[in-house]
Protein backbone atom coordinates (compact mmCIF):
# COMPACT_ATOMS: atom_id res chain seq x y z
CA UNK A 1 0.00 0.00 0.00
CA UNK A 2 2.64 2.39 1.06
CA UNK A 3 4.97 1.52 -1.89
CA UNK A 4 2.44 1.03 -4.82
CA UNK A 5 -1.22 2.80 -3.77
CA UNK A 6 -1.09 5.43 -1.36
CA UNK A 7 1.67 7.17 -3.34
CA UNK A 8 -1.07 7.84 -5.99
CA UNK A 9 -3.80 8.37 -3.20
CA UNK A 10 -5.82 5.16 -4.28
CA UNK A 11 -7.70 3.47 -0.93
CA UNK A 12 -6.21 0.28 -0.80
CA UNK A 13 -9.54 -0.96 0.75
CA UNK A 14 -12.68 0.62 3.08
CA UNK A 15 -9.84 1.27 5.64
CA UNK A 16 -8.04 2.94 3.40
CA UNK A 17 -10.18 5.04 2.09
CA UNK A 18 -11.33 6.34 5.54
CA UNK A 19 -7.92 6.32 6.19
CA UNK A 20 -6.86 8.73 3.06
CA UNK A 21 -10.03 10.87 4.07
CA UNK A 22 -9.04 11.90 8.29
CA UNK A 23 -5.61 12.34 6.29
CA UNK A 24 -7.08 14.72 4.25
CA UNK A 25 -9.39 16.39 6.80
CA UNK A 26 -6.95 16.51 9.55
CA UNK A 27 -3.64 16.27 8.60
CA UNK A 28 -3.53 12.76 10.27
CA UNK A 29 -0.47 10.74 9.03
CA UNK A 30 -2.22 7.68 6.92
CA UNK A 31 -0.13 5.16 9.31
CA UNK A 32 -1.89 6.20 12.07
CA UNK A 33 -5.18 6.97 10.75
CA UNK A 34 -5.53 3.32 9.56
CA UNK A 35 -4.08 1.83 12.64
CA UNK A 36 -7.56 4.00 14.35
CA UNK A 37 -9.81 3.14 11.62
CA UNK A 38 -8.90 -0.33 11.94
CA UNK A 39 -8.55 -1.02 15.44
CA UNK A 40 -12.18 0.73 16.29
CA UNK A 41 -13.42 -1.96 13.95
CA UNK A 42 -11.82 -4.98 16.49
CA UNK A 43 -14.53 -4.53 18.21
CA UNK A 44 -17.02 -6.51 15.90
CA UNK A 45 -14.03 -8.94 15.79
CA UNK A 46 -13.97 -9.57 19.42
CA UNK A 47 -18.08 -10.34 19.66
CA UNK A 48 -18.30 -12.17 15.89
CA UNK A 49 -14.58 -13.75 15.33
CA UNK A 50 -13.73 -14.67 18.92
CA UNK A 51 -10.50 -13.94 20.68
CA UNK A 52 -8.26 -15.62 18.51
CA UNK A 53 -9.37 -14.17 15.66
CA UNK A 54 -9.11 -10.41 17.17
CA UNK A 55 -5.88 -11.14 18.63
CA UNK A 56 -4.30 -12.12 15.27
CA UNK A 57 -6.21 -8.80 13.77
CA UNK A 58 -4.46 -6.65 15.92
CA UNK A 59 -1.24 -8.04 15.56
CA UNK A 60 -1.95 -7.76 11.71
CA UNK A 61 -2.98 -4.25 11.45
CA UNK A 62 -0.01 -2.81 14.03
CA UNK A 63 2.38 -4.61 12.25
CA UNK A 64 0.69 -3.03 8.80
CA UNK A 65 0.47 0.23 10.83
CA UNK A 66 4.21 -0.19 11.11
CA UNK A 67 5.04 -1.07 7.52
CA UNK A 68 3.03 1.44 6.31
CA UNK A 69 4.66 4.41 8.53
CA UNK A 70 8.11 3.03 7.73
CA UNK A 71 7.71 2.33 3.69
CA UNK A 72 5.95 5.93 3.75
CA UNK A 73 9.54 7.48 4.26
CA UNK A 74 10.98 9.74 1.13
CA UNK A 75 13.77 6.91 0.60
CA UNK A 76 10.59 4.46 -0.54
CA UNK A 77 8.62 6.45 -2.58
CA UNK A 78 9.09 6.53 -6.58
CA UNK A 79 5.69 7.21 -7.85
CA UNK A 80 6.59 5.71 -11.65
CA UNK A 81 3.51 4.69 -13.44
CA UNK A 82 -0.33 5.00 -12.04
CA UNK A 83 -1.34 2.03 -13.65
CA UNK A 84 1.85 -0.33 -13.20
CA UNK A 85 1.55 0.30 -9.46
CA UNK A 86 -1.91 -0.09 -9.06
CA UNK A 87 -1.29 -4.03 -10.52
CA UNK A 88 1.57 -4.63 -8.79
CA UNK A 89 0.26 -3.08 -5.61
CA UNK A 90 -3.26 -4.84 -6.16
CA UNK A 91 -1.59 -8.41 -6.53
CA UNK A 92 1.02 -8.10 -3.25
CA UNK A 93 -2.64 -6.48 -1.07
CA UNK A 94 -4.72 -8.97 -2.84
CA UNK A 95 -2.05 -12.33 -1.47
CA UNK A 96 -1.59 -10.47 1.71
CA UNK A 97 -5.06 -10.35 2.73
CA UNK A 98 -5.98 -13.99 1.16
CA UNK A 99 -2.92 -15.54 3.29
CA UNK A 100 -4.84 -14.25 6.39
CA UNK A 101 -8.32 -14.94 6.00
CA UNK A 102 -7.35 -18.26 5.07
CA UNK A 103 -5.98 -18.28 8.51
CA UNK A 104 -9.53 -17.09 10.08
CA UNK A 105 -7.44 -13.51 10.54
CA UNK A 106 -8.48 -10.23 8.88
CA UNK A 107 -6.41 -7.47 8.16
CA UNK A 108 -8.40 -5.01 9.84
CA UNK A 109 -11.07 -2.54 8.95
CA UNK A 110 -13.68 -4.64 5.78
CA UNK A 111 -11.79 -7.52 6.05
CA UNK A 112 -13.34 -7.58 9.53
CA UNK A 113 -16.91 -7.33 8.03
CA UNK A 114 -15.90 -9.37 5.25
CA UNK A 115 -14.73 -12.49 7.52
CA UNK A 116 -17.39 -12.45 9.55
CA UNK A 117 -19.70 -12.70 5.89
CA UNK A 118 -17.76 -15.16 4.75
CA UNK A 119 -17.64 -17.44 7.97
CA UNK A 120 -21.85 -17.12 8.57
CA UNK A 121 -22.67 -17.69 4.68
CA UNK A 122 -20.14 -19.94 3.83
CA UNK A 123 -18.97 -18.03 0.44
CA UNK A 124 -15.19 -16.28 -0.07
CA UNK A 125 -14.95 -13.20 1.37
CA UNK A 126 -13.50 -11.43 -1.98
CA UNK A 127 -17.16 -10.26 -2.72
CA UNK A 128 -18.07 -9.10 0.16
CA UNK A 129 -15.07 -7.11 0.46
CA UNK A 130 -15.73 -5.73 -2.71
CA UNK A 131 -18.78 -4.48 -2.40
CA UNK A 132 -18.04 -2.97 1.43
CA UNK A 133 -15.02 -1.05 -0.04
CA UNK A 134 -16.98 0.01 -3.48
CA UNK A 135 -19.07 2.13 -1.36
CA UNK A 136 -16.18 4.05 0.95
CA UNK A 137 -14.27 4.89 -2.57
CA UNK A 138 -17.41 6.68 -4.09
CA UNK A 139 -17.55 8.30 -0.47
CA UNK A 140 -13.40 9.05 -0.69
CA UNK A 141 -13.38 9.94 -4.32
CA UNK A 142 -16.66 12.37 -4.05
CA UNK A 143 -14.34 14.17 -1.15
CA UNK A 144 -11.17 14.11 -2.57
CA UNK A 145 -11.03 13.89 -6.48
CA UNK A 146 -13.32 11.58 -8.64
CA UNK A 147 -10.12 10.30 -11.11
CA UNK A 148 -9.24 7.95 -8.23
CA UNK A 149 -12.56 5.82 -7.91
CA UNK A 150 -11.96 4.31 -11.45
CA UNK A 151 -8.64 3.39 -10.15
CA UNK A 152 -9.68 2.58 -6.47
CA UNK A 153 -12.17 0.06 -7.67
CA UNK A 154 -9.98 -1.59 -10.23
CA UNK A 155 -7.57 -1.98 -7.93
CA UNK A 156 -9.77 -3.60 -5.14
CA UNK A 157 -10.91 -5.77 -8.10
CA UNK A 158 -8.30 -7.19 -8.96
CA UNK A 159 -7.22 -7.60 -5.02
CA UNK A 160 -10.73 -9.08 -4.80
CA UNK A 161 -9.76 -12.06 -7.41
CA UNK A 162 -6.14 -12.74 -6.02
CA UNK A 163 -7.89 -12.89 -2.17
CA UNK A 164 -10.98 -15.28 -3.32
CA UNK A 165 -8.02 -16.98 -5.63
CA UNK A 166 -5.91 -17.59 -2.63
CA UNK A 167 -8.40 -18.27 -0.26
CA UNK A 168 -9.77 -21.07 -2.30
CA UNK A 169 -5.94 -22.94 -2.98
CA UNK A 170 -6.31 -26.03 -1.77
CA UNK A 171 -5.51 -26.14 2.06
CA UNK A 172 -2.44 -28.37 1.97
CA UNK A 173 -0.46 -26.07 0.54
CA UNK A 174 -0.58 -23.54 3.62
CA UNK A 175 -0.98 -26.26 6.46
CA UNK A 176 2.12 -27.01 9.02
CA UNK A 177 2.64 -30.58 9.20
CA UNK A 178 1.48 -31.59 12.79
CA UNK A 179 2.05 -34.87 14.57
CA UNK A 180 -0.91 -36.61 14.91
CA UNK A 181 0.80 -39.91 12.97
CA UNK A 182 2.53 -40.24 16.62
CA UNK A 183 -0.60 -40.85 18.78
CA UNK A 184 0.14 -43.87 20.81
């Protein structure tokens, strides 16, 4: 996000694009804005998810929080071409964020919402998701410029298809071998 999307301003999801707005408003550096936006959200993941879920969430979205505050620096940011970095950027958020619902974890803010979709109607959360963050870029790019919500939704798009893609690889490729062979 830091390296390919925000660069250009495009929401890198519903989180995003609320976070790109209080930046906008307030002058709130986007690191910390979507650490807020996203940790408020824990709470559905605490009453929906369970504790295991919401304890892997807020690992995931300090240690994003982090990333994004430290790959935000001048030495990081080239800004080549819009439309390179939105598919490059798309495909690294896209894996990202399939690895961890696979793993019953969201990344934070409409991956929370998303999860909890996916877990109670048994489809992949990609659509979900895509919907939910549809309607915060026509909110973000009605604020801030319209130019980005052609690129905001193409991006989440083609996120959308690399999450549902990853999230439906079979399971044996991500599982850790356990020991259950050794029962005596």
């Amino acid at each position: 996000m830091a390296l390919f999307l925000f660069p250009h301003a495009i929401p890198s999801g519903g989180a995003g694009g609320i976070a790109v707005l209080l930046n906008y408003w307030f002058s709130i550096p986007l690191s910390f804005a979507l650490w807020l936006v996203n940790f408020s959200l824990l709470v559905l993941a605490i009453k929906w998810l369970g504790n295991a879920s919401t304890i892997g969430t807020m690992f995931t979205i300090t240690i994003t929080s982090i990333s994004l505050h430290v790959f935000s620096m001048d030495v990081f940011t080239h800004r080549e071409n819009v439309w390179v970095d939105l598919i490059i950027g798309s495909i690294i958020l896209g894996t990202g964020v399939g690895i961890l619902l696979r793993q019953k974890v969201s990344n934070g803010g409409m991956g929370v919402i998303a999860l909890i979709i996916s877990n109670y109607r048994s489809i992949p959360p990609g659509k979900p998701l895509l919907l939910l963050n549809g309607f915060i870029f026509l909110l973000t790019a009605s604020i801030i410029a319209w130019e980005i919500v052609i690129q905001a939704l193409l991006s989440q798009w083609i996120s959308t298809r690399i999450v549902d893609f990853v999230y439906n690889l079979k399971r044996n490729l991500y599982t850790v071998p356990s020991m259950i062979w050794r029962k005596k």
